[in-house]
N, C-alpha and C. Protein backbone atom coordinates (compact mmCIF):
# COMPACT_ATOMS: atom_id res chain seq x y z
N UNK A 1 189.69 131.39 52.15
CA UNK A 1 188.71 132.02 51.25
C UNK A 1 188.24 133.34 51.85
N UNK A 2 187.97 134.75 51.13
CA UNK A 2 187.73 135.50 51.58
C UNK A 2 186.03 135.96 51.83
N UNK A 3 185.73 136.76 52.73
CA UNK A 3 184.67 136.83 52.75
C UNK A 3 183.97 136.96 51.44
N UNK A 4 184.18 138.01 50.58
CA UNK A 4 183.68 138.06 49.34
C UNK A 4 183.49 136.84 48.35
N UNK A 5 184.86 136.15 48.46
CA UNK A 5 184.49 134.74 47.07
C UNK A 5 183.01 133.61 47.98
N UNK A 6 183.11 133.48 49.85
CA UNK A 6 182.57 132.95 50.21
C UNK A 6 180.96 133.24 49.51
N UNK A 7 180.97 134.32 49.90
CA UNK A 7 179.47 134.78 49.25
C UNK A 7 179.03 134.71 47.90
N UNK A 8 180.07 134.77 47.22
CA UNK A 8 180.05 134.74 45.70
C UNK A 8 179.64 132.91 45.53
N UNK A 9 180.33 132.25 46.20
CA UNK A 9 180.13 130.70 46.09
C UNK A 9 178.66 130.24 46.41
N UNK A 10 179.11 130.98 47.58
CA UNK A 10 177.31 130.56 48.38
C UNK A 10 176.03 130.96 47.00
N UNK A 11 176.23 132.38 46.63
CA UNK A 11 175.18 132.59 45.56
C UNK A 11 175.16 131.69 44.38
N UNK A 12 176.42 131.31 43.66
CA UNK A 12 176.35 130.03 42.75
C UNK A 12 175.73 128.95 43.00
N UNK A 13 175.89 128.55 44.05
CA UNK A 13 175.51 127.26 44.47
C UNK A 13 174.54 127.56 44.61
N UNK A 14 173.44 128.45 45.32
CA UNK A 14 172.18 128.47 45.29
C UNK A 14 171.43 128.79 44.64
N UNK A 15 171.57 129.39 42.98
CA UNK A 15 171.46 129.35 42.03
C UNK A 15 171.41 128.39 41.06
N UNK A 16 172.18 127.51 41.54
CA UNK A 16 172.37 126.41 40.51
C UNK A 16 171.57 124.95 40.86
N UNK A 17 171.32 125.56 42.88
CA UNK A 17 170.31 124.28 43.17
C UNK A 17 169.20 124.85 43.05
N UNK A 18 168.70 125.91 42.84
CA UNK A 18 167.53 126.57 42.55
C UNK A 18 167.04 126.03 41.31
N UNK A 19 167.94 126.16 40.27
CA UNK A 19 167.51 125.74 38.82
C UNK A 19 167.28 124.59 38.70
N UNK A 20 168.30 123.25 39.52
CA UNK A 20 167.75 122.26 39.61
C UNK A 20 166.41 121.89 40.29
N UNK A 21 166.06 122.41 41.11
CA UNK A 21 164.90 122.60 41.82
C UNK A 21 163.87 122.89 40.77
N UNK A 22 163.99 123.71 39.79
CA UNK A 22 162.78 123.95 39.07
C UNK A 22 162.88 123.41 37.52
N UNK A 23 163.77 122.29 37.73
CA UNK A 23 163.81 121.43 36.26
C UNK A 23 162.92 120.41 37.30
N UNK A 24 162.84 120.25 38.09
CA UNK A 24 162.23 118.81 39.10
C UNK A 24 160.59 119.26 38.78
N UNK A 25 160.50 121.07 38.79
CA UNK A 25 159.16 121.66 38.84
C UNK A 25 158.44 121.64 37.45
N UNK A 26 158.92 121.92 36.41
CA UNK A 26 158.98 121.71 35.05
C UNK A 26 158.58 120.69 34.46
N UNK A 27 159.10 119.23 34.73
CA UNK A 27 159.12 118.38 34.20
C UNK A 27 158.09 117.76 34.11
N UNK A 28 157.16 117.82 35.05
CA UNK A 28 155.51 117.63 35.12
C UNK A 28 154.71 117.85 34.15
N UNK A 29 154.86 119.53 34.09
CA UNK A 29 154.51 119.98 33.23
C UNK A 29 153.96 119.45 31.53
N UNK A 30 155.26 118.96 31.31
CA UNK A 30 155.51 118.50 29.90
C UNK A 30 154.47 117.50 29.72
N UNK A 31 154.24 116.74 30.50
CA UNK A 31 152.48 116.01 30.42
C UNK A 31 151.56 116.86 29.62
N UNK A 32 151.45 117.73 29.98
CA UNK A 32 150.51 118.83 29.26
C UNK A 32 149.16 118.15 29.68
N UNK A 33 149.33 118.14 30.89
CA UNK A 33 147.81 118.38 31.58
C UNK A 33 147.48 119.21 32.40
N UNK A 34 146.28 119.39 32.63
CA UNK A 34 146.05 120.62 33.48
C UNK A 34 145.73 120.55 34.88
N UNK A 35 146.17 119.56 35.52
CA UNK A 35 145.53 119.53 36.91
C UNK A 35 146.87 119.45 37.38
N UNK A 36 147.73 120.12 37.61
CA UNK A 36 149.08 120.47 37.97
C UNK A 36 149.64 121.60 38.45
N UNK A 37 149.86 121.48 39.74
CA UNK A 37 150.59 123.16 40.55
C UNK A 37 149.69 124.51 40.11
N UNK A 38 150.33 125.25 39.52
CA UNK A 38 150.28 126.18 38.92
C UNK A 38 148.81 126.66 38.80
N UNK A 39 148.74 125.42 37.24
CA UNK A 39 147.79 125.63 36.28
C UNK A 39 146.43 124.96 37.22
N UNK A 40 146.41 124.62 38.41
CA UNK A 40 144.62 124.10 39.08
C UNK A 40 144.52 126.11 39.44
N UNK A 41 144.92 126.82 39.58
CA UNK A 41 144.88 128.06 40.11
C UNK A 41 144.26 129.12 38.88
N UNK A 42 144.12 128.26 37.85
CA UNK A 42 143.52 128.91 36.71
C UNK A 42 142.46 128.58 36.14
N UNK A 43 141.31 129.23 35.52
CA UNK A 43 140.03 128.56 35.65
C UNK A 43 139.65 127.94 34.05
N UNK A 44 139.05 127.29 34.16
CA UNK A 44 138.68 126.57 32.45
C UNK A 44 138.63 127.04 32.13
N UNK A 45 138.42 128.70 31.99
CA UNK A 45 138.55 129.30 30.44
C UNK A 45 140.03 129.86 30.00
N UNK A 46 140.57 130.26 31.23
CA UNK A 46 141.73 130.51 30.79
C UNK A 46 142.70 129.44 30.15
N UNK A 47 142.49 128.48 30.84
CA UNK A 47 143.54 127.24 30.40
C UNK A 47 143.05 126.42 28.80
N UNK A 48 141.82 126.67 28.78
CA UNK A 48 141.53 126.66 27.05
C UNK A 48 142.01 127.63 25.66
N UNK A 49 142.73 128.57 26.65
CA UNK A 49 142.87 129.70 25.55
C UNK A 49 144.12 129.26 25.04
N UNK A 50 144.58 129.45 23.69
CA UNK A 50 146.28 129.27 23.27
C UNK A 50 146.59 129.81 23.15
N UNK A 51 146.47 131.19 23.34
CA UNK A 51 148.08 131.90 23.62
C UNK A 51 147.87 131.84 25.21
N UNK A 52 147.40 131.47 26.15
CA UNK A 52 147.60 130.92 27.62
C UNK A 52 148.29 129.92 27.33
N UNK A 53 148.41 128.83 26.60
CA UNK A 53 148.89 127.68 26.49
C UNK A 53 150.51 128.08 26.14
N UNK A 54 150.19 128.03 25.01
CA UNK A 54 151.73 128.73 24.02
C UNK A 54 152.22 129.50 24.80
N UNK A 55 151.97 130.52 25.25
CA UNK A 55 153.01 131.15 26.29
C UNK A 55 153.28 130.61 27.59
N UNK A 56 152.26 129.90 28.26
CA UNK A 56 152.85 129.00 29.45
C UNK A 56 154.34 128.10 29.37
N UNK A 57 154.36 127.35 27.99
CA UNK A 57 155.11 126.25 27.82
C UNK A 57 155.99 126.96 27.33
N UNK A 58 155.94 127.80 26.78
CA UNK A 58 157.19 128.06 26.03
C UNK A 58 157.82 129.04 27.04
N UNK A 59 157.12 130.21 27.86
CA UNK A 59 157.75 130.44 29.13
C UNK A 59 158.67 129.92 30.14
N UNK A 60 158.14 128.36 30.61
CA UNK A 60 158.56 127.67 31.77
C UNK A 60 159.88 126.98 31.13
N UNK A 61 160.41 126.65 29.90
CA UNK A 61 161.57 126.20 29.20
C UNK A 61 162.14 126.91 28.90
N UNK A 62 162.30 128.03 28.24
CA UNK A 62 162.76 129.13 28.13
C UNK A 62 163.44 129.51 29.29
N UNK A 63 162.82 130.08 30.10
CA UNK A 63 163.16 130.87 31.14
C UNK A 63 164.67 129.86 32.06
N UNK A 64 164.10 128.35 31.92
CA UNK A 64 164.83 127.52 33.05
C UNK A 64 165.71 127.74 32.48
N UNK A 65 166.51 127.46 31.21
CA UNK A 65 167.31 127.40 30.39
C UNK A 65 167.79 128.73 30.39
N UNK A 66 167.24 129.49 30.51
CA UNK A 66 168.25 131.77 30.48
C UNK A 66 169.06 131.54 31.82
N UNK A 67 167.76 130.79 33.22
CA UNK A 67 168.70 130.86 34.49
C UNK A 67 169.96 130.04 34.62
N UNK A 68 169.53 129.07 33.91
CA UNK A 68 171.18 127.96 33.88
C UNK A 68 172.27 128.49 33.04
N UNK A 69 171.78 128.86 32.13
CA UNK A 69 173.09 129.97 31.21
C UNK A 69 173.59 130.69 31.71
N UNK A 70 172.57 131.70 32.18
CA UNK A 70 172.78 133.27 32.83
C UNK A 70 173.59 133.04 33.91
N UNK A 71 173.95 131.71 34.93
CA UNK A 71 174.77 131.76 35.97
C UNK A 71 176.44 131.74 35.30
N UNK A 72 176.14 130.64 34.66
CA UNK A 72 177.28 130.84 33.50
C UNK A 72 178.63 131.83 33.33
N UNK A 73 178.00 132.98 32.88
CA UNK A 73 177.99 134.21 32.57
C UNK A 73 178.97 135.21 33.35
N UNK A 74 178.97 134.89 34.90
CA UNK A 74 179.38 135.68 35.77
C UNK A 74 180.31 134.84 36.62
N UNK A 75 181.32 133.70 36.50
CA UNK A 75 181.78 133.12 36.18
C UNK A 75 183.09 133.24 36.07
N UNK A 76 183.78 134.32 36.37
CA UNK A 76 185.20 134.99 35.53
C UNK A 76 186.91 133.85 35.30
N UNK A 77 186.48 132.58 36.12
CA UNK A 77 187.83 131.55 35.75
C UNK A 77 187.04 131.04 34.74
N UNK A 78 185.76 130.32 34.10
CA UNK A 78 184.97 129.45 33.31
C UNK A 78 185.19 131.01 32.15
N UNK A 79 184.66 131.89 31.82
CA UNK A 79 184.94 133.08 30.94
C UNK A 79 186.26 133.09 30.65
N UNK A 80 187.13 133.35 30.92
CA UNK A 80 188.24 133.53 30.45
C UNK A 80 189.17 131.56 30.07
N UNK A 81 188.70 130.60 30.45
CA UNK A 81 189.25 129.55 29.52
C UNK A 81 188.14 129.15 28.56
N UNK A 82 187.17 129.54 28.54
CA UNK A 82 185.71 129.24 27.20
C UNK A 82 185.39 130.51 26.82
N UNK A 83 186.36 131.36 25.81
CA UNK A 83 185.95 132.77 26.06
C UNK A 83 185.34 132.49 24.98
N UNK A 84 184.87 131.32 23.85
CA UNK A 84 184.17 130.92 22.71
C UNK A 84 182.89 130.70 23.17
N UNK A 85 183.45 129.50 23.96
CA UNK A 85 181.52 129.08 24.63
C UNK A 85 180.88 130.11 25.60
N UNK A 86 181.73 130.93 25.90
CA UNK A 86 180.91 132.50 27.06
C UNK A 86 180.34 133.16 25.86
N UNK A 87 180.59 133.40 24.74
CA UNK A 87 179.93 134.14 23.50
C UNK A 87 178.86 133.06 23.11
N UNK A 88 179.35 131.85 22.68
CA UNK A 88 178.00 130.98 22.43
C UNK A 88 176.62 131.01 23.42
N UNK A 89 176.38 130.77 24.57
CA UNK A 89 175.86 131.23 25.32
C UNK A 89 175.33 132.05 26.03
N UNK A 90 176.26 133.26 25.41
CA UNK A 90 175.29 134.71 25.47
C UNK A 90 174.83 135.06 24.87
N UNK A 91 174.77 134.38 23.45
CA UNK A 91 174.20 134.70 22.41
C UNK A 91 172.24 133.90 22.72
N UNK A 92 173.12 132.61 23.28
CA UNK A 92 171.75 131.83 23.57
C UNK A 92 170.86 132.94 24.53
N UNK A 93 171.47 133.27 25.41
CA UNK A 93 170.82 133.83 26.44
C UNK A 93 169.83 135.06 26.03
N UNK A 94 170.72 135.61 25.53
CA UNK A 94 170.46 136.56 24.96
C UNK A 94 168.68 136.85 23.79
N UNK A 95 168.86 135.91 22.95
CA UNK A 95 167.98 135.26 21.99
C UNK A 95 167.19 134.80 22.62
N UNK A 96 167.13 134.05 23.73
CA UNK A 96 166.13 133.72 24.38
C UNK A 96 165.25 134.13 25.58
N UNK A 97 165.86 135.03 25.51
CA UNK A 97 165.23 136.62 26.70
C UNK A 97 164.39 137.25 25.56
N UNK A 98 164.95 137.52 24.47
CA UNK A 98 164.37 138.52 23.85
C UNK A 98 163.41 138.18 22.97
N UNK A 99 163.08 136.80 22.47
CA UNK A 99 162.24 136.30 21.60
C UNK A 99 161.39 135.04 22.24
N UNK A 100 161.77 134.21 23.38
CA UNK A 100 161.10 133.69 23.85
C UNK A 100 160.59 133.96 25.29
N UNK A 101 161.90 134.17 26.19
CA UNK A 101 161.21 133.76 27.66
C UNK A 101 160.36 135.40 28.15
N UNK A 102 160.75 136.81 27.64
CA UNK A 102 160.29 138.10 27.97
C UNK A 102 158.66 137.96 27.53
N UNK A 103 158.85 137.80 26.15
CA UNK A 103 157.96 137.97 25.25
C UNK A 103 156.50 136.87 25.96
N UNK A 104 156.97 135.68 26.20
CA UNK A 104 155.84 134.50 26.96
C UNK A 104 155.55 135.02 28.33
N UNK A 105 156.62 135.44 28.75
CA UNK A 105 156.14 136.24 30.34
C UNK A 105 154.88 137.06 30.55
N UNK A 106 155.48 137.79 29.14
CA UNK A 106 154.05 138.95 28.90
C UNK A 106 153.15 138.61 28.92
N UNK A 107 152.94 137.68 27.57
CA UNK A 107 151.77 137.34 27.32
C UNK A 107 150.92 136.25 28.52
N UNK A 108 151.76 135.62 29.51
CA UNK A 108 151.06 135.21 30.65
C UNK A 108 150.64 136.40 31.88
N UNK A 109 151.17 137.57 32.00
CA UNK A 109 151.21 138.61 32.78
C UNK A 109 149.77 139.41 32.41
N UNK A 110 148.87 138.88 31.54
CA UNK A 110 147.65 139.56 31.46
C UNK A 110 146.54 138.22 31.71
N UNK A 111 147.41 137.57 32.37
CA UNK A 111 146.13 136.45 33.08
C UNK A 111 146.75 136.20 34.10
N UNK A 112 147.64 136.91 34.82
CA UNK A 112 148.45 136.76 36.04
C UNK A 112 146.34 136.89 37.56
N UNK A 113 146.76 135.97 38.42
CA UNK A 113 145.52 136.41 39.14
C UNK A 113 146.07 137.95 39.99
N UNK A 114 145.06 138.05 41.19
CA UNK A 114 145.41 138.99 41.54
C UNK A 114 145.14 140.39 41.13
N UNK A 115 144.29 140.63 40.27
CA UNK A 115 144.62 141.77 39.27
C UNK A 115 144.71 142.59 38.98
N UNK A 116 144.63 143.90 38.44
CA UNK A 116 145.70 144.57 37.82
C UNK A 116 146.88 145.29 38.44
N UNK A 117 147.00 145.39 40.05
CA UNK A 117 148.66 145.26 40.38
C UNK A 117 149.09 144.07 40.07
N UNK A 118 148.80 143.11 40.11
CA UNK A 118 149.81 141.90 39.45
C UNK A 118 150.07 142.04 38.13
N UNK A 119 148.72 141.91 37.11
CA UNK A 119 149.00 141.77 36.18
C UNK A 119 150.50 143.28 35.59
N UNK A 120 150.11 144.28 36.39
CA UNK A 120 151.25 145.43 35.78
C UNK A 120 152.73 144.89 36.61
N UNK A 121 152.64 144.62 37.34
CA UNK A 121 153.72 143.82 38.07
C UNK A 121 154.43 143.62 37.22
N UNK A 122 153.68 142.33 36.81
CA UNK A 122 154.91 141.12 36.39
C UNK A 122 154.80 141.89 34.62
N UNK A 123 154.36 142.14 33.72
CA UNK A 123 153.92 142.93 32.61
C UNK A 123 155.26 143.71 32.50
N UNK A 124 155.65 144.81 33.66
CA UNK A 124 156.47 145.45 33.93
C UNK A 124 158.08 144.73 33.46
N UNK A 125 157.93 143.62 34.63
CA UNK A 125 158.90 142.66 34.65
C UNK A 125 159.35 142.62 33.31
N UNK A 126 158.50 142.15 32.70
CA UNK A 126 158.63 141.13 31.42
C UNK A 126 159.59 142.53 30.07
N UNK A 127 158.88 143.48 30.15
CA UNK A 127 159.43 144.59 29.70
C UNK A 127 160.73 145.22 30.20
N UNK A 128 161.03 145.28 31.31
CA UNK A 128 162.19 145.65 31.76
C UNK A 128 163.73 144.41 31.90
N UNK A 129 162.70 143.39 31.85
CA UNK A 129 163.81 141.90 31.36
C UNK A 129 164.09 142.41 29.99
N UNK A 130 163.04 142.73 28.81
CA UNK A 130 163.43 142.68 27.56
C UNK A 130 164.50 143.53 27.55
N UNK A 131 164.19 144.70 27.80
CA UNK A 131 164.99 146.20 27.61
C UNK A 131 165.92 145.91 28.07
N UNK A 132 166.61 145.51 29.00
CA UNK A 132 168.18 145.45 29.80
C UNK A 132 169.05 144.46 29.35
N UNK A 133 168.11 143.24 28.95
CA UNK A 133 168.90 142.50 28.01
C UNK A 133 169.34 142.89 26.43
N UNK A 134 168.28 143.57 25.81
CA UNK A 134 168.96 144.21 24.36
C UNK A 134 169.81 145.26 25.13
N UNK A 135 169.78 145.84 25.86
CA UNK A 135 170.81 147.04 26.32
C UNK A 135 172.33 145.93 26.33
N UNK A 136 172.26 145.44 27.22
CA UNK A 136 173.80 144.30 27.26
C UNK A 136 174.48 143.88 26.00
N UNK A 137 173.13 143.28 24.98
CA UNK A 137 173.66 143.22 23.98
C UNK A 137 174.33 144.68 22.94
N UNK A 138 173.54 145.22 23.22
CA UNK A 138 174.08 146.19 22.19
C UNK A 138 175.26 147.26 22.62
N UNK A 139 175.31 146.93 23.47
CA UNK A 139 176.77 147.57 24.47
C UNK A 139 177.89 146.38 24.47
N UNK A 140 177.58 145.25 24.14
CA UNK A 140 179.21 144.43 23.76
C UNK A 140 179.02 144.43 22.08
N UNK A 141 177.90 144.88 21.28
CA UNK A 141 178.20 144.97 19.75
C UNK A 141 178.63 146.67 19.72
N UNK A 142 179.12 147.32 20.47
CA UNK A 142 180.05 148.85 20.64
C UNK A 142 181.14 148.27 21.48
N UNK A 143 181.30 147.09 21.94
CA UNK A 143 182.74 146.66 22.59
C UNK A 143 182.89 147.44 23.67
N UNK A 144 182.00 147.81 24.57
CA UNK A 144 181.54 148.87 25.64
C UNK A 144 181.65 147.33 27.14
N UNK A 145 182.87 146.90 27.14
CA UNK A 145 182.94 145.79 28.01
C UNK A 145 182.17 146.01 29.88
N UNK A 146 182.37 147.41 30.06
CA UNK A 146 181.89 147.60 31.74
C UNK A 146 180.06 147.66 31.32
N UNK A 147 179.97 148.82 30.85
CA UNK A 147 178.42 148.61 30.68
C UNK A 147 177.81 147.49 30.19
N UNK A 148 178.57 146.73 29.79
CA UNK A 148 177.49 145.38 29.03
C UNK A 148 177.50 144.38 29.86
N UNK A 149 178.85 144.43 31.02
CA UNK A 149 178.75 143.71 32.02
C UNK A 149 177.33 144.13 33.19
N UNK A 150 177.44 145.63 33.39
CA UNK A 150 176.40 146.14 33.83
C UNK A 150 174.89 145.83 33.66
N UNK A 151 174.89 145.77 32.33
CA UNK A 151 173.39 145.71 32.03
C UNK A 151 173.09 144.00 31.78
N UNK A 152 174.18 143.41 31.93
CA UNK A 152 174.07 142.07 31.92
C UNK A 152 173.51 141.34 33.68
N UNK A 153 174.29 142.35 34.33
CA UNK A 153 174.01 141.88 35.84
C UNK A 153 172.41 142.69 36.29
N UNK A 154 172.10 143.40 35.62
CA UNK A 154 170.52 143.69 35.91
C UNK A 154 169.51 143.19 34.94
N UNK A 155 169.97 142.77 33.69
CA UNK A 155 169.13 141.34 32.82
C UNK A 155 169.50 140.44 33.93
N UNK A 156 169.98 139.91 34.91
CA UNK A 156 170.37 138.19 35.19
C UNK A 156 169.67 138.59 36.76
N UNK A 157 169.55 139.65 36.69
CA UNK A 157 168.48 140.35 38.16
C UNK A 157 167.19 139.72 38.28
N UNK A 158 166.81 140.47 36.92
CA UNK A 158 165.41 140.18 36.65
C UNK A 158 165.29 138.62 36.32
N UNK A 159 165.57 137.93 35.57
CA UNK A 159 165.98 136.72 35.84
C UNK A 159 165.77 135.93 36.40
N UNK A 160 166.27 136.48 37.85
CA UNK A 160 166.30 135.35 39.50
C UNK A 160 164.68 135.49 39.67
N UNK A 161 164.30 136.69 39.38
CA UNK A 161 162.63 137.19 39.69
C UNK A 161 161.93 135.97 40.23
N UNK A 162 161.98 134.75 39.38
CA UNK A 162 161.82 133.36 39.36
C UNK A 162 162.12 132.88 41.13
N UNK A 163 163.73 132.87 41.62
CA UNK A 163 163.50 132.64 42.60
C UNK A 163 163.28 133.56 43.43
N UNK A 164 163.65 134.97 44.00
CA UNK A 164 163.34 135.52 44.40
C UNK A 164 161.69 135.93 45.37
N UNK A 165 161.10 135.51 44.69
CA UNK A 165 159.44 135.17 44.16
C UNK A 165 158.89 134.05 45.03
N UNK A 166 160.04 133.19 45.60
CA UNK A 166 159.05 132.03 45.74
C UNK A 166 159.94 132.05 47.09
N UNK A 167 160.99 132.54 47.15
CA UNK A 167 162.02 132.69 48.41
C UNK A 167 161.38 133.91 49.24
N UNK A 168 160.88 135.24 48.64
CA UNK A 168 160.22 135.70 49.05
C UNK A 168 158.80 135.85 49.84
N UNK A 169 158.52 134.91 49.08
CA UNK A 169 156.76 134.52 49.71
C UNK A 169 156.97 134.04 50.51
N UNK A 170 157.87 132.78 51.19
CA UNK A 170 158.40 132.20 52.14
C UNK A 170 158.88 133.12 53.39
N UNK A 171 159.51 133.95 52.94
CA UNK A 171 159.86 135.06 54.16
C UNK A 171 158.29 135.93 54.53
N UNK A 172 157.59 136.05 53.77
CA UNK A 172 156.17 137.17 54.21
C UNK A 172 155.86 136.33 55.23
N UNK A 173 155.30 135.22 54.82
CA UNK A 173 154.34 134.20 55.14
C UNK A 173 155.33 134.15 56.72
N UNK A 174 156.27 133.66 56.62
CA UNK A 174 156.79 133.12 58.01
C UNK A 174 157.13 133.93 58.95
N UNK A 175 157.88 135.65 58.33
CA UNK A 175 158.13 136.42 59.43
C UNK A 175 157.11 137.27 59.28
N UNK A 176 156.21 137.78 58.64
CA UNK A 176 155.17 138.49 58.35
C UNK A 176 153.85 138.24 59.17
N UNK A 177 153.52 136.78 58.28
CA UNK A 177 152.23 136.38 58.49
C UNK A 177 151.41 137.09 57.65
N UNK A 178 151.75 137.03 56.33
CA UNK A 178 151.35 138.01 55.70
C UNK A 178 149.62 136.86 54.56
N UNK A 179 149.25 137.63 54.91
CA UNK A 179 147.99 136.47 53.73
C UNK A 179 148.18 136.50 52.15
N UNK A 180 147.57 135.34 51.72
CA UNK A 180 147.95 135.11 50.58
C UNK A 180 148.53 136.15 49.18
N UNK A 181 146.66 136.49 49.47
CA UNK A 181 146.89 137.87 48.05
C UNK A 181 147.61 138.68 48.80
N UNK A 182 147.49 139.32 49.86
CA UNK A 182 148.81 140.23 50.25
C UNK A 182 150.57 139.70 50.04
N UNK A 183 150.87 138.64 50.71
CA UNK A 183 151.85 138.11 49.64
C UNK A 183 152.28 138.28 47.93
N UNK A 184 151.50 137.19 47.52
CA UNK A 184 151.11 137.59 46.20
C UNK A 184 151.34 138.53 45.43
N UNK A 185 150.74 139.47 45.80
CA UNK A 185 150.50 141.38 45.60
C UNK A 185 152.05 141.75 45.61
N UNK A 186 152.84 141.53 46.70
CA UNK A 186 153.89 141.84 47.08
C UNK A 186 155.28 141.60 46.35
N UNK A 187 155.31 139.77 46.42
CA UNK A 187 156.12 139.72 45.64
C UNK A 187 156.24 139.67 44.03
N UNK A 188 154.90 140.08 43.73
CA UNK A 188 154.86 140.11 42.10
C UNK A 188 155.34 141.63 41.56
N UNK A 189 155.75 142.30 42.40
CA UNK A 189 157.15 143.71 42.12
C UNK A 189 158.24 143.14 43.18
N UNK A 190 157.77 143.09 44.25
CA UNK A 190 159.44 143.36 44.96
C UNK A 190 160.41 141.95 44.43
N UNK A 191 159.81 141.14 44.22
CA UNK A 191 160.49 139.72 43.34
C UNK A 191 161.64 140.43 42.46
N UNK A 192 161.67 141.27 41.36
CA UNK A 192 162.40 142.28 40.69
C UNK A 192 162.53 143.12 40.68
N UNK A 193 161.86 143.92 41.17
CA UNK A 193 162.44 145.43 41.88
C UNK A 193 163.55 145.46 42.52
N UNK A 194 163.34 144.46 43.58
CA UNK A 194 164.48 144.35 44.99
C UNK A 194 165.53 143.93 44.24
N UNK A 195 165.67 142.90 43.37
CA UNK A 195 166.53 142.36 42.41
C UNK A 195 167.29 143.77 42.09
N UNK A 196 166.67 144.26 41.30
CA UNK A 196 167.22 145.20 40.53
C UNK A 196 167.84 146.37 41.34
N UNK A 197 167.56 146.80 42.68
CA UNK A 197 168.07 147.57 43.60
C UNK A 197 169.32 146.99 44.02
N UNK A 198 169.16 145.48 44.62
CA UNK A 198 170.38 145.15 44.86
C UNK A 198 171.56 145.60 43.85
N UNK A 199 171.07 144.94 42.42
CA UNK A 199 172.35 145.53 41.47
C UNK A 199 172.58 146.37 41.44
N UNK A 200 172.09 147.39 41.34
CA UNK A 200 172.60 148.74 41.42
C UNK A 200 173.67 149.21 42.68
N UNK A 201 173.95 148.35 43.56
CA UNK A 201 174.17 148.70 45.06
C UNK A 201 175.22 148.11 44.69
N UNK A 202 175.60 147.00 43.76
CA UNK A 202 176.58 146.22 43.52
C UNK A 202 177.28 146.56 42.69
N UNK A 203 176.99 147.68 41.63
CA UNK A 203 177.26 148.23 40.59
C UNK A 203 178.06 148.98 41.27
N UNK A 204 177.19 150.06 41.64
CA UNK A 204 177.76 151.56 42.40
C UNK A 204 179.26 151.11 43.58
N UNK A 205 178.90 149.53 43.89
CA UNK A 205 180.25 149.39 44.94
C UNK A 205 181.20 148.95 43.78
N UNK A 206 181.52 148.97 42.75
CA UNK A 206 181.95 148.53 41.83
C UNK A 206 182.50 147.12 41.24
N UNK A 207 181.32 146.37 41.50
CA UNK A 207 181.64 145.03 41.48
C UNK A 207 181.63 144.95 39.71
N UNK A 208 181.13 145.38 38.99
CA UNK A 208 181.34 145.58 37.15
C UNK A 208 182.74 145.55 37.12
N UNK A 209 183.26 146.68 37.72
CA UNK A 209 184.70 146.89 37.57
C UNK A 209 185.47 145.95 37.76
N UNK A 210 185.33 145.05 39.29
CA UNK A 210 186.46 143.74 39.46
C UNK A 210 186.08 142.74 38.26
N UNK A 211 185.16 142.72 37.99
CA UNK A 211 185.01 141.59 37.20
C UNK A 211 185.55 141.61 35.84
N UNK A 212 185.56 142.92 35.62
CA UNK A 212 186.32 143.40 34.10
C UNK A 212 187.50 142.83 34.36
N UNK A 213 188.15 143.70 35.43
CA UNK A 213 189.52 143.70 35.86
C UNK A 213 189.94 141.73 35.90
N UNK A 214 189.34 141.03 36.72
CA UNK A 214 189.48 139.58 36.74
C UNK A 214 189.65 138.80 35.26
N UNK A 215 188.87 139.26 34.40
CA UNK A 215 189.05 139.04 32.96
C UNK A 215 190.13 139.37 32.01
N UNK A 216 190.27 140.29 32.47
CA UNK A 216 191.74 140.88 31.68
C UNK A 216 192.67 140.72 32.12
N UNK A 217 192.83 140.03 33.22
CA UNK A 217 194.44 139.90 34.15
C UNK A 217 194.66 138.90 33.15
């Protein structure tokens, strides 16, 4: 195996135990009570409000479901023998970036704590998830196959934000020593920022290109 597929494996796999990891986190949830992770970090008035509600829930399902697809996606032996179900599923993905999981992000990103670098943080996020994902789409409805791969790998950036975020806080805290809200503060941009730098680094080395190329052989 070459160095490259090694790494490529390693990132699947930790992607895919990540997501399982946060269907384990999720599932609580669905109780729909409020003395749980997250939601004790929010104060009775917020957690009475419904669009706090409505966008919480419909956020945390949404979103799990874009990351389990979205690995999907990038994929190039599973793409080229399901080149039906790679369209079914990007369609899901797609639809559900742009009408559920962006859109609920937002509307939780103005009760994000921390506030207003967080709240523009993640706000940001939620907007620049939307935008890159209609960009992907509307660059494979022009049959524009490199750029839609492109803008697909910086939608699936923002994305990870999720783990990134919580993998990140882990690194402040331990090699840092960094305190909470300074954490906090931190990874509520570099969570997707850094995301999104990496791609570009991956872009520019032309990893869009092999993957085209892997598809069409």
């Amino acid at each position: 195996m070459s160095l490259r597929r090694f790494f490529a494996t390693l990132f699947l796999l930790s992607v895919a135990a990540f997501t399982l990891l946060m269907l384990t986190k999720v599932v609580p949830y669905l109780s729909f009570e409020p003395e749980i992770d997250f939601l004790t970090t929010k104060t009775d008035r917020v957690l009475a409000r419904q669009d706090f509600q409505f966008s919480f829930y419909i956020h945390i399902v949404s979103s799990l479901w874009v990351m389990g697809i979205g690995i999907s996606q990038f994929i190039p032996s599973f793409l080229k023998k399901y080149s039906n179900l790679h369209q079914t599923l990007g369609k899901i993905y797609v639809f559900s970036v742009l009408f559920l999981a962006a859109p609920s992000g937002l509307g939780l990103a103005i009760y994000a704590n921390g506030g207003l670098p967080a709240k523009v943080g993640f706000s940001l996020q939620c907007v620049v998830w939307w935008l890159t994902t209609w960009a992907a789409w509307r660059e494979i409805q022009k049959k524009r196959w490199q750029t839609h791969i492109e803008w697909m790998m910086r939608s699936y950036a923002v994305t990870l934000a999720a783990m990134s975020l919580r993998v990140g806080s882990y690194a402040l805290v331990f090699f840092f020593h960094t305190k909470p809200i300074e954490t906090y503060l931190t990874v509520a941009w570099l969570s997707w920022v850094g995301n999104l730098a990496i791609v570009e680094g991956l872009i520019y080395a032309g990893m869009s290109e092999r993957l085209l190329k892997m598809l069409q052989k």
